[in-house]
Protein backbone atom coordinates (compact mmCIF):
# COMPACT_ATOMS: atom_id res chain seq x y z
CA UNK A 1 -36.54 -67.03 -59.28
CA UNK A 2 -33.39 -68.42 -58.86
CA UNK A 3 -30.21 -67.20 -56.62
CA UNK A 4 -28.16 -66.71 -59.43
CA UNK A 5 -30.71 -64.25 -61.60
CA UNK A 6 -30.78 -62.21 -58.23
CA UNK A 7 -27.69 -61.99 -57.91
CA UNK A 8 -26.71 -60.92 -61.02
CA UNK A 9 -29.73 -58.23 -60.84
CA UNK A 10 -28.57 -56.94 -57.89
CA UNK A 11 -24.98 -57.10 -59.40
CA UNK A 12 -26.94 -54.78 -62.28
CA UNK A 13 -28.71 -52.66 -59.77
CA UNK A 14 -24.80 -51.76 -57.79
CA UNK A 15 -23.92 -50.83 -61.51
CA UNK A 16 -26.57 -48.71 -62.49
CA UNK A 17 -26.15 -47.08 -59.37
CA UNK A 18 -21.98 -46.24 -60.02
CA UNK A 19 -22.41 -45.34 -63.72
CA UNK A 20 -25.23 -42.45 -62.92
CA UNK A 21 -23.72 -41.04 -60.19
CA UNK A 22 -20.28 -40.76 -61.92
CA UNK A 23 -21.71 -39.00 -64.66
CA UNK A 24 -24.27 -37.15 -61.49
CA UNK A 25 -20.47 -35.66 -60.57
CA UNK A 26 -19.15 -35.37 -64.14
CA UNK A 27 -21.49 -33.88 -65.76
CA UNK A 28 -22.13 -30.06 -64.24
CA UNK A 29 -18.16 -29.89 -64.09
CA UNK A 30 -17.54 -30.52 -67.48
CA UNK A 31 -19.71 -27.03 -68.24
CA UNK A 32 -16.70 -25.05 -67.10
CA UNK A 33 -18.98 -23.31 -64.37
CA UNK A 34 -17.56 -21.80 -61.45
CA UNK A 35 -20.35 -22.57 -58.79
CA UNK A 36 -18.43 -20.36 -56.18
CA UNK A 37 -17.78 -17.49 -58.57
CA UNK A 38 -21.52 -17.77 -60.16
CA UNK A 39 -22.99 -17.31 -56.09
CA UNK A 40 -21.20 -14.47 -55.90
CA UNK A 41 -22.04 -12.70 -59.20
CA UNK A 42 -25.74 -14.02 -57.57
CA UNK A 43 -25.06 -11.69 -54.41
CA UNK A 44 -24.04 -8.93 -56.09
CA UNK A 45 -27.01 -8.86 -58.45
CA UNK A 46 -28.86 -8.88 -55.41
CA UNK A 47 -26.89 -5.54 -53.74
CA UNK A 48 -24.66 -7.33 -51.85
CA UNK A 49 -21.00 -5.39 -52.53
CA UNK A 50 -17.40 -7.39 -52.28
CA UNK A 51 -14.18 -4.98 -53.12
CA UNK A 52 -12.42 -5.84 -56.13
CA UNK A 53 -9.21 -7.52 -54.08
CA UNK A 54 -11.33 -9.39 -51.84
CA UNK A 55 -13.32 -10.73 -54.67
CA UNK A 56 -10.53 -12.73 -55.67
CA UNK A 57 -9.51 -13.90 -51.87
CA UNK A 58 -13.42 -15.14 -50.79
CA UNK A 59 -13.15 -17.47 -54.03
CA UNK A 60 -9.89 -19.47 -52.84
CA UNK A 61 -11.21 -19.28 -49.52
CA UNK A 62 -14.83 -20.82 -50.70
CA UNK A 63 -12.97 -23.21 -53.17
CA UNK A 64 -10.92 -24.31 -50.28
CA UNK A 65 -13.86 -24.73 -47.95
CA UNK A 66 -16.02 -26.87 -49.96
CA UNK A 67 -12.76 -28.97 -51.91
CA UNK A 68 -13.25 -27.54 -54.98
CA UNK A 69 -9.58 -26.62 -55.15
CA UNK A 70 -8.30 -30.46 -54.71
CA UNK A 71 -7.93 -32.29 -57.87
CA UNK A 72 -10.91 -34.02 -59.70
CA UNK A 73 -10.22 -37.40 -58.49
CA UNK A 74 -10.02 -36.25 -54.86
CA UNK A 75 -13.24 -34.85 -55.89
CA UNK A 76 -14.54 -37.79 -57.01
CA UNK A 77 -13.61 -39.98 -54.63
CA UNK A 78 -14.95 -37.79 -51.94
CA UNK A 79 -17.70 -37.41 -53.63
CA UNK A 80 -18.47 -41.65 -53.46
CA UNK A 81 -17.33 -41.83 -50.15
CA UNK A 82 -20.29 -39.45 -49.28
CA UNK A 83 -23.09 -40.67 -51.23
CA UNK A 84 -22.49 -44.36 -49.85
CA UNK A 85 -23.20 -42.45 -46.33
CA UNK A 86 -25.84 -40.43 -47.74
CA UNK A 87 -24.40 -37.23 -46.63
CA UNK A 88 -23.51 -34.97 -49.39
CA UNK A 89 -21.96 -32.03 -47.55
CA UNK A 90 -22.98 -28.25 -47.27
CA UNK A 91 -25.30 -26.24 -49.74
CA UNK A 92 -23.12 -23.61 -51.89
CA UNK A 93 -26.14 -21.35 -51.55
CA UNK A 94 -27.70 -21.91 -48.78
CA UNK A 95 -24.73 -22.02 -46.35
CA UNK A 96 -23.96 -23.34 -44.21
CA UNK A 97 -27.30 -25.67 -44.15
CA UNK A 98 -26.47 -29.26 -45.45
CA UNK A 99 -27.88 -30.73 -48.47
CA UNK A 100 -29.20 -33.93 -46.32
CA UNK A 101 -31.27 -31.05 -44.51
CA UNK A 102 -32.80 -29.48 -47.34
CA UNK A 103 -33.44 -32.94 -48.64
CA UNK A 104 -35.13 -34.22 -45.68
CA UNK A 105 -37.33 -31.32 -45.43
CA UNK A 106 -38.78 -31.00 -48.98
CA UNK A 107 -38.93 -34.48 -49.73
CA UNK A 108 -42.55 -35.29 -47.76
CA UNK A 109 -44.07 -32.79 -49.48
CA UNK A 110 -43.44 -34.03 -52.59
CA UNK A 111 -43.99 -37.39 -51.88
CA UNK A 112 -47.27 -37.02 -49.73
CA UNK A 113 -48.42 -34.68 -53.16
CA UNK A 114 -46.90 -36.64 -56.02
CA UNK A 115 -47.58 -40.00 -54.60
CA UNK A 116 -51.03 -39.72 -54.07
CA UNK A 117 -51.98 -37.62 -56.68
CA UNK A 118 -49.69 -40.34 -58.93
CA UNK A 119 -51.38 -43.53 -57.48
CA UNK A 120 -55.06 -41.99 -58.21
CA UNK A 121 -54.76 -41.45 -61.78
CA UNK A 122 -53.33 -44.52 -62.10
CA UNK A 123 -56.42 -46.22 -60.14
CA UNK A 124 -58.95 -44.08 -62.19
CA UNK A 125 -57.32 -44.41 -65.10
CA UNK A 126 -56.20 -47.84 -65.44
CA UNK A 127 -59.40 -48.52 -64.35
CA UNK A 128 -61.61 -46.27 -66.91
CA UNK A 129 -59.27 -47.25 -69.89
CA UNK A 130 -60.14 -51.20 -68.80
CA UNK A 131 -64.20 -50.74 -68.76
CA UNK A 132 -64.05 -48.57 -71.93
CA UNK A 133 -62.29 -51.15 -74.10
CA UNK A 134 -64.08 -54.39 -72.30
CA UNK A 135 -67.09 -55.60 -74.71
CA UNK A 136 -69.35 -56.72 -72.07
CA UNK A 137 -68.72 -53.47 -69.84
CA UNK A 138 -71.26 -50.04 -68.84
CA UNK A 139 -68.93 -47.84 -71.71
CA UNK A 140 -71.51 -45.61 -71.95
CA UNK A 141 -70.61 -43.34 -68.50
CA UNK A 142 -66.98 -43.84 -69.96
CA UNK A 143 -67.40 -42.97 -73.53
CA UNK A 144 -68.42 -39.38 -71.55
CA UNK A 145 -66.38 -39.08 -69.16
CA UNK A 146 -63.18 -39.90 -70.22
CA UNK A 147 -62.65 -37.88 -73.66
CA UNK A 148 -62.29 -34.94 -71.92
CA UNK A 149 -59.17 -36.68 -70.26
CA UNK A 150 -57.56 -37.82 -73.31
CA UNK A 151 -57.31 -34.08 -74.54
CA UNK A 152 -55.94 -33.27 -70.98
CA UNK A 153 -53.34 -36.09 -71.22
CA UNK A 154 -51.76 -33.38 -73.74
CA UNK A 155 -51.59 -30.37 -71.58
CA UNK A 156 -47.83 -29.91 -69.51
CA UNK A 157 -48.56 -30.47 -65.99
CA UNK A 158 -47.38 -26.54 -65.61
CA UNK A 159 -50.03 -25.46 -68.28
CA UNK A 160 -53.02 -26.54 -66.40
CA UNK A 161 -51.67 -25.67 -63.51
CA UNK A 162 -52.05 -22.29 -64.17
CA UNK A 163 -55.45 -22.59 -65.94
CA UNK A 164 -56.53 -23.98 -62.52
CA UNK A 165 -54.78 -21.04 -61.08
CA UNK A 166 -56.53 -18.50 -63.35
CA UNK A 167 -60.16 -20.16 -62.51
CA UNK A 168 -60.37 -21.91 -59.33
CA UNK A 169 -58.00 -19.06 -57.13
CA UNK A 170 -58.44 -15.86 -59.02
CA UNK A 171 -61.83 -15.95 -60.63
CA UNK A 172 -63.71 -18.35 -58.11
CA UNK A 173 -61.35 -18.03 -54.88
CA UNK A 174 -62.18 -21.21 -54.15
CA UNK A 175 -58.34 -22.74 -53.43
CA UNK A 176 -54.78 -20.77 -52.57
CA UNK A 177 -53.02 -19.49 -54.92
CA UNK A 178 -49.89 -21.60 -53.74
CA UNK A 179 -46.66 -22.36 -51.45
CA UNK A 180 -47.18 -24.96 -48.68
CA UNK A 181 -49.51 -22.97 -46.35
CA UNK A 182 -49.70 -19.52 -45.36
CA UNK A 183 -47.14 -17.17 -44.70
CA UNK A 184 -48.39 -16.33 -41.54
CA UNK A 185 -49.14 -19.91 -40.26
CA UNK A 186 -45.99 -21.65 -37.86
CA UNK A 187 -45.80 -25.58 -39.08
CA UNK A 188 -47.10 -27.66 -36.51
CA UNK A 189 -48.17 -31.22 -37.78
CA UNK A 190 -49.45 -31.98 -34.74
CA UNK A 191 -52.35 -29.26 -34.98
CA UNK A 192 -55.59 -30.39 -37.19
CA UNK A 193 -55.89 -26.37 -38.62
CA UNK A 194 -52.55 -26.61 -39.69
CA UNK A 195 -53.23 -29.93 -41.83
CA UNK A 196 -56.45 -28.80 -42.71
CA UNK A 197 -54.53 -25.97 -44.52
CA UNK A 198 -51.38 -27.99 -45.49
CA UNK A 199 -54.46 -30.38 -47.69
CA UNK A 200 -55.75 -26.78 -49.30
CA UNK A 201 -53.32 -25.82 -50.33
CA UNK A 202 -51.74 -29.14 -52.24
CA UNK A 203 -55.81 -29.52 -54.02
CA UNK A 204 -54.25 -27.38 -56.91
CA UNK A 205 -50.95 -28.74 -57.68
CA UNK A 206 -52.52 -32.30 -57.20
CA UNK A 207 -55.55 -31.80 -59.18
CA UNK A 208 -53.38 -30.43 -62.26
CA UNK A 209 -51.29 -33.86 -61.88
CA UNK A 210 -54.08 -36.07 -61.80
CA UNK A 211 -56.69 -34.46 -64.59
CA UNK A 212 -53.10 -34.57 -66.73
CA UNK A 213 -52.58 -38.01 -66.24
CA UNK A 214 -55.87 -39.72 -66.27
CA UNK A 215 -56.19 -39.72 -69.89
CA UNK A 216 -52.29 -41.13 -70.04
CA UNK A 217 -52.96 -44.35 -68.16
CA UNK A 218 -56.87 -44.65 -69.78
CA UNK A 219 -55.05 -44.92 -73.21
CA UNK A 220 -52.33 -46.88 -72.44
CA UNK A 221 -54.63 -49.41 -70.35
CA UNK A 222 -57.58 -49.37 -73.36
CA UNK A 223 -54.54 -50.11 -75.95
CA UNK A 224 -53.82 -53.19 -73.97
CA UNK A 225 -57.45 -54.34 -73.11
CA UNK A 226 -58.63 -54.49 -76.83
CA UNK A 227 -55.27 -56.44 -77.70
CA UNK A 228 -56.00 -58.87 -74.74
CA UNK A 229 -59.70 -59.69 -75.77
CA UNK A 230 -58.49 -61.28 -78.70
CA UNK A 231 -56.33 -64.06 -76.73
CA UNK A 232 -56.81 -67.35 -76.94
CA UNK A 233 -57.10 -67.97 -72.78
CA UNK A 234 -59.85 -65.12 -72.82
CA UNK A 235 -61.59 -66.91 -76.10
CA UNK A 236 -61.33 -69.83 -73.58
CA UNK A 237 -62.58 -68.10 -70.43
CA UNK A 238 -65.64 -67.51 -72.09
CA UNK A 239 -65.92 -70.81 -73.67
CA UNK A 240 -65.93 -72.01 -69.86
CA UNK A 241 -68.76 -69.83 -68.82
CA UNK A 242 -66.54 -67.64 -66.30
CA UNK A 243 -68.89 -64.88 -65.18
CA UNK A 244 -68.47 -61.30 -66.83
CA UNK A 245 -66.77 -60.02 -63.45
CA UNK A 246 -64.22 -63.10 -63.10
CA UNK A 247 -63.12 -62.67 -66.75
CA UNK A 248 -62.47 -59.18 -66.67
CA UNK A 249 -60.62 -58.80 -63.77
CA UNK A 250 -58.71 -62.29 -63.51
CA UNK A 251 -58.02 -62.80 -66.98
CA UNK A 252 -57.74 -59.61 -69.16
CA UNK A 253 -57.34 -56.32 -66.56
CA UNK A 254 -54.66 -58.98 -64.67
CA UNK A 255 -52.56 -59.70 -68.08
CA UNK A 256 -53.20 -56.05 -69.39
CA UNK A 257 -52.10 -54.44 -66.49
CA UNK A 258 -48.05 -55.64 -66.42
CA UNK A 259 -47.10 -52.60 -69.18
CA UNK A 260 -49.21 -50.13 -67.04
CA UNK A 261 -47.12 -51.79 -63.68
CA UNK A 262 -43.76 -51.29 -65.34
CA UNK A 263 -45.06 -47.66 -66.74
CA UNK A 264 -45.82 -46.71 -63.24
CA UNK A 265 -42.74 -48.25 -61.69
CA UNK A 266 -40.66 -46.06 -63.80
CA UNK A 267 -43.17 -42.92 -63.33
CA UNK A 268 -43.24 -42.96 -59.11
CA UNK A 269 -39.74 -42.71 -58.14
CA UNK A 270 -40.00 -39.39 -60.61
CA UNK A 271 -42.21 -38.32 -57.16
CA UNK A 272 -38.92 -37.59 -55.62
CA UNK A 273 -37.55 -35.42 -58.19
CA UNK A 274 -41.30 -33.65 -58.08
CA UNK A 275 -43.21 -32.29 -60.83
CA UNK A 276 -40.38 -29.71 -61.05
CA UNK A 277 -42.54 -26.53 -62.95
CA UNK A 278 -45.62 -27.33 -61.14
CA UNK A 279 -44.09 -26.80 -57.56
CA UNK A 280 -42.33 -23.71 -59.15
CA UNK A 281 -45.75 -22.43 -60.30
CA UNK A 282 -47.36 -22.93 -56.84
CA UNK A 283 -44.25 -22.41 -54.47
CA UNK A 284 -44.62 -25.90 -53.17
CA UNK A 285 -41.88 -26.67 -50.48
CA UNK A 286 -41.31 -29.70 -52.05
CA UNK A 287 -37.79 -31.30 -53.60
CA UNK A 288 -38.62 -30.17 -57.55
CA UNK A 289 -38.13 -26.30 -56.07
CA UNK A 290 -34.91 -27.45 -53.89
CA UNK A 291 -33.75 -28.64 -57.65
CA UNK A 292 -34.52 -25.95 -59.32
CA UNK A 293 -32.99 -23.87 -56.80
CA UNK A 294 -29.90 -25.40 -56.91
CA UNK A 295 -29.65 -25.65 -61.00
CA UNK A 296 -30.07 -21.64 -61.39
CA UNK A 297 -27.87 -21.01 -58.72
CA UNK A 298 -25.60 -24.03 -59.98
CA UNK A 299 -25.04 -25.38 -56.64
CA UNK A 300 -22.99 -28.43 -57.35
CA UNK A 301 -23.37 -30.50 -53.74
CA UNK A 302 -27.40 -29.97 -53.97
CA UNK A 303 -27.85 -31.28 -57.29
CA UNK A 304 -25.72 -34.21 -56.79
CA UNK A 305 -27.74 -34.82 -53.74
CA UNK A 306 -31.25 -34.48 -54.79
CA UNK A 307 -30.34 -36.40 -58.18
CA UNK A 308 -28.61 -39.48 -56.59
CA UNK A 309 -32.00 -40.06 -54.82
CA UNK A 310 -33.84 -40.00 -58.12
CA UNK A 311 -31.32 -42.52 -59.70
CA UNK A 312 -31.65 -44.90 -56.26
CA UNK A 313 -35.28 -44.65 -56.91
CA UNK A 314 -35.49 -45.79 -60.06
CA UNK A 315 -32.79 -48.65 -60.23
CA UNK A 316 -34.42 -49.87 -57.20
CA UNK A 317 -38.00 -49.26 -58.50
CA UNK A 318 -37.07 -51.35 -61.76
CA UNK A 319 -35.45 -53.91 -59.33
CA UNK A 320 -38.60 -54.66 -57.30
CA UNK A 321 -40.67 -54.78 -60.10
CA UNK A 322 -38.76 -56.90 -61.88
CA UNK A 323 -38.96 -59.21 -58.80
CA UNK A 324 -42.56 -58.80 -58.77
CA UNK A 325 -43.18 -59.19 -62.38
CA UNK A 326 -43.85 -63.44 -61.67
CA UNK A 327 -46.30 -62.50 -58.85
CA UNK A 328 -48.52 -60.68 -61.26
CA UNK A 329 -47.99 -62.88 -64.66
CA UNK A 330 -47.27 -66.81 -63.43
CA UNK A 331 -46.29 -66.84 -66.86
CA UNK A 332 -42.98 -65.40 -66.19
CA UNK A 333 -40.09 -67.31 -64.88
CA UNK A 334 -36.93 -66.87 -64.23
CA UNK A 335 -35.89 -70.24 -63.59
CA UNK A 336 -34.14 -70.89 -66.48
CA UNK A 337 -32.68 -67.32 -66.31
């Protein structure tokens, strides 16, 4: 890889990064929605009274507070300023906690959940889908075991999640029924109870991610194994007597595997956003409720926040694999890039 192709795609990656989060602070003004107004409406839905001629006095005093009264490119400008530092100011709705903070607390949740859960049924499945569509492979297990996957691999993350719910907490009572850990229970990561119930109550969520995804890389990674056995280098692998194993695994799981890389490079940094509905179904602390929160109760500063880490993700995601991509395939070169 040369200095130049670099360059430019890190010049790429700084632009990626501008364009989203211009339209990330664009976009939820251009709906015309007062976010100070709409938290109050939220209050007094929720009993909380304001008279009639202070109504009018907490918005401009609210408006003022977080900048929303200073014209758009202020605004916007501000709003850069911050998200190079990382610090995206106070939470509309959860004031006066910052959105860094709610950030920071949600976000291992979803990653220890997401990104685990994520990297096994890419393992299993990558895997399965490989054996399943290799020739000289034990298919039969497979050819059992992994249909029921493939029908899964069409069920909404959400959807089985509360199938699961239905059987394995109400009917068996074998798992939670959600959040984090119990209500009663004070975090302390430091106690082994306290983990022991942390990992109980994330088998549900997880195990609706994975049995939902299985089938998704099985397919994908089958589709590519059966178009790889065809090749001339594996034609020629087995023309040089390469053992079974060797051939398999150096030649056609190593060539079929890039699309499933790149599918997966694009599918973790999606971790950070969480599996939005599923951590809604089981009250998961994780950053997929903080986003939801903040979308119904239109808090601008938390969705900016939480989103501008999902673009980062990515762009950088696609950048490292894309640096990656000649370690996996010697094939690919970007010397003449």
């Amino acid at each position: 890889m040369t200095v130049d192709y670099l360059a430019r795609r890190i010049g790429m990656f700084v632009a990626v990064i501008f364009v989203a989060t211009s339209f990330n602070f664009f976009l939820p003004r251009f709906t015309g929605q007062d976010p100070i107004a709409t938290r109050l409406e939220l209050l007094a839905a929720e009993g909380v009274t304001t008279r009639a001629e202070d109504y009018a006095a907490l918005i401009e005093t609210y408006n003022a507070k977080f900048g929303l009264d200073r014209p758009l490119v202020l605004q916007y400008l501000t709003y850069l300023s911050t998200a190079v530092r990382f610090d995206f100011g106070e939470s509309i709705t959860k004031y006066p906690t910052r959105v860094s903070e709610l950030i920071n607390q949600a976000m291992p949740w979803s990653i220890g959940l997401l990104v685990t859960s994520t990297l096994l049924a890419f393992v299993v499945g990558t895997l399965g889908g490989a054996v399943l569509a290799w020739q000289h492979g034990p298919k039969a297990a497979f050819e059992l075991i992994l249909p029921p996957f493939f029908l899964l691999a069409a069920v909404p993350y959400y959807l089985l999640g509360l199938i699961l719910i239905w059987l394995l907490a109400f009917q068996a009572k074998l798992l939670p029924l959600g959040g984090g850990y119990a209500p009663t229970t004070l975090p302390d990561w430091s106690d082994f109870g306290f983990l022991w119930e942390v990992f109980k109550h994330s088998l549900l969520p997880a195990l609706s991610i994975v049995l939902a995804s299985i089938g998704f890389w099985a397919l994908g990674m089958r589709s590519m194994m059966i178009t790889m056995q065809g090749e001339d280098y594996m034609l020629q692998a087995e023309a040089k007597g390469l053992t079974k194993a060797r051939a398999f695994f150096r030649y056609a799981v190593r060539n079929a595997v890039l699309p499933q890389t790149t599918a997966l490079a694009l599918t973790l940094p999606h971790v950070v956003s969480g599996a939005i509905l599923v951590e809604r179904i089981f009250g998961y602390p994780g950053i997929g409720r903080v986003l939801y929160e903040a979308i119904t109760g239109f808090d601008y500063f938390v969705i900016q926040g939480v989103v501008f880490i999902i673009v980062l993700a990515i762009a950088f995601a696609m950048l490292v694999i894309d640096v990656i991509y000649p370690l996996l395939d010697p094939r690919i070169s970007y010397s003449s890039a």
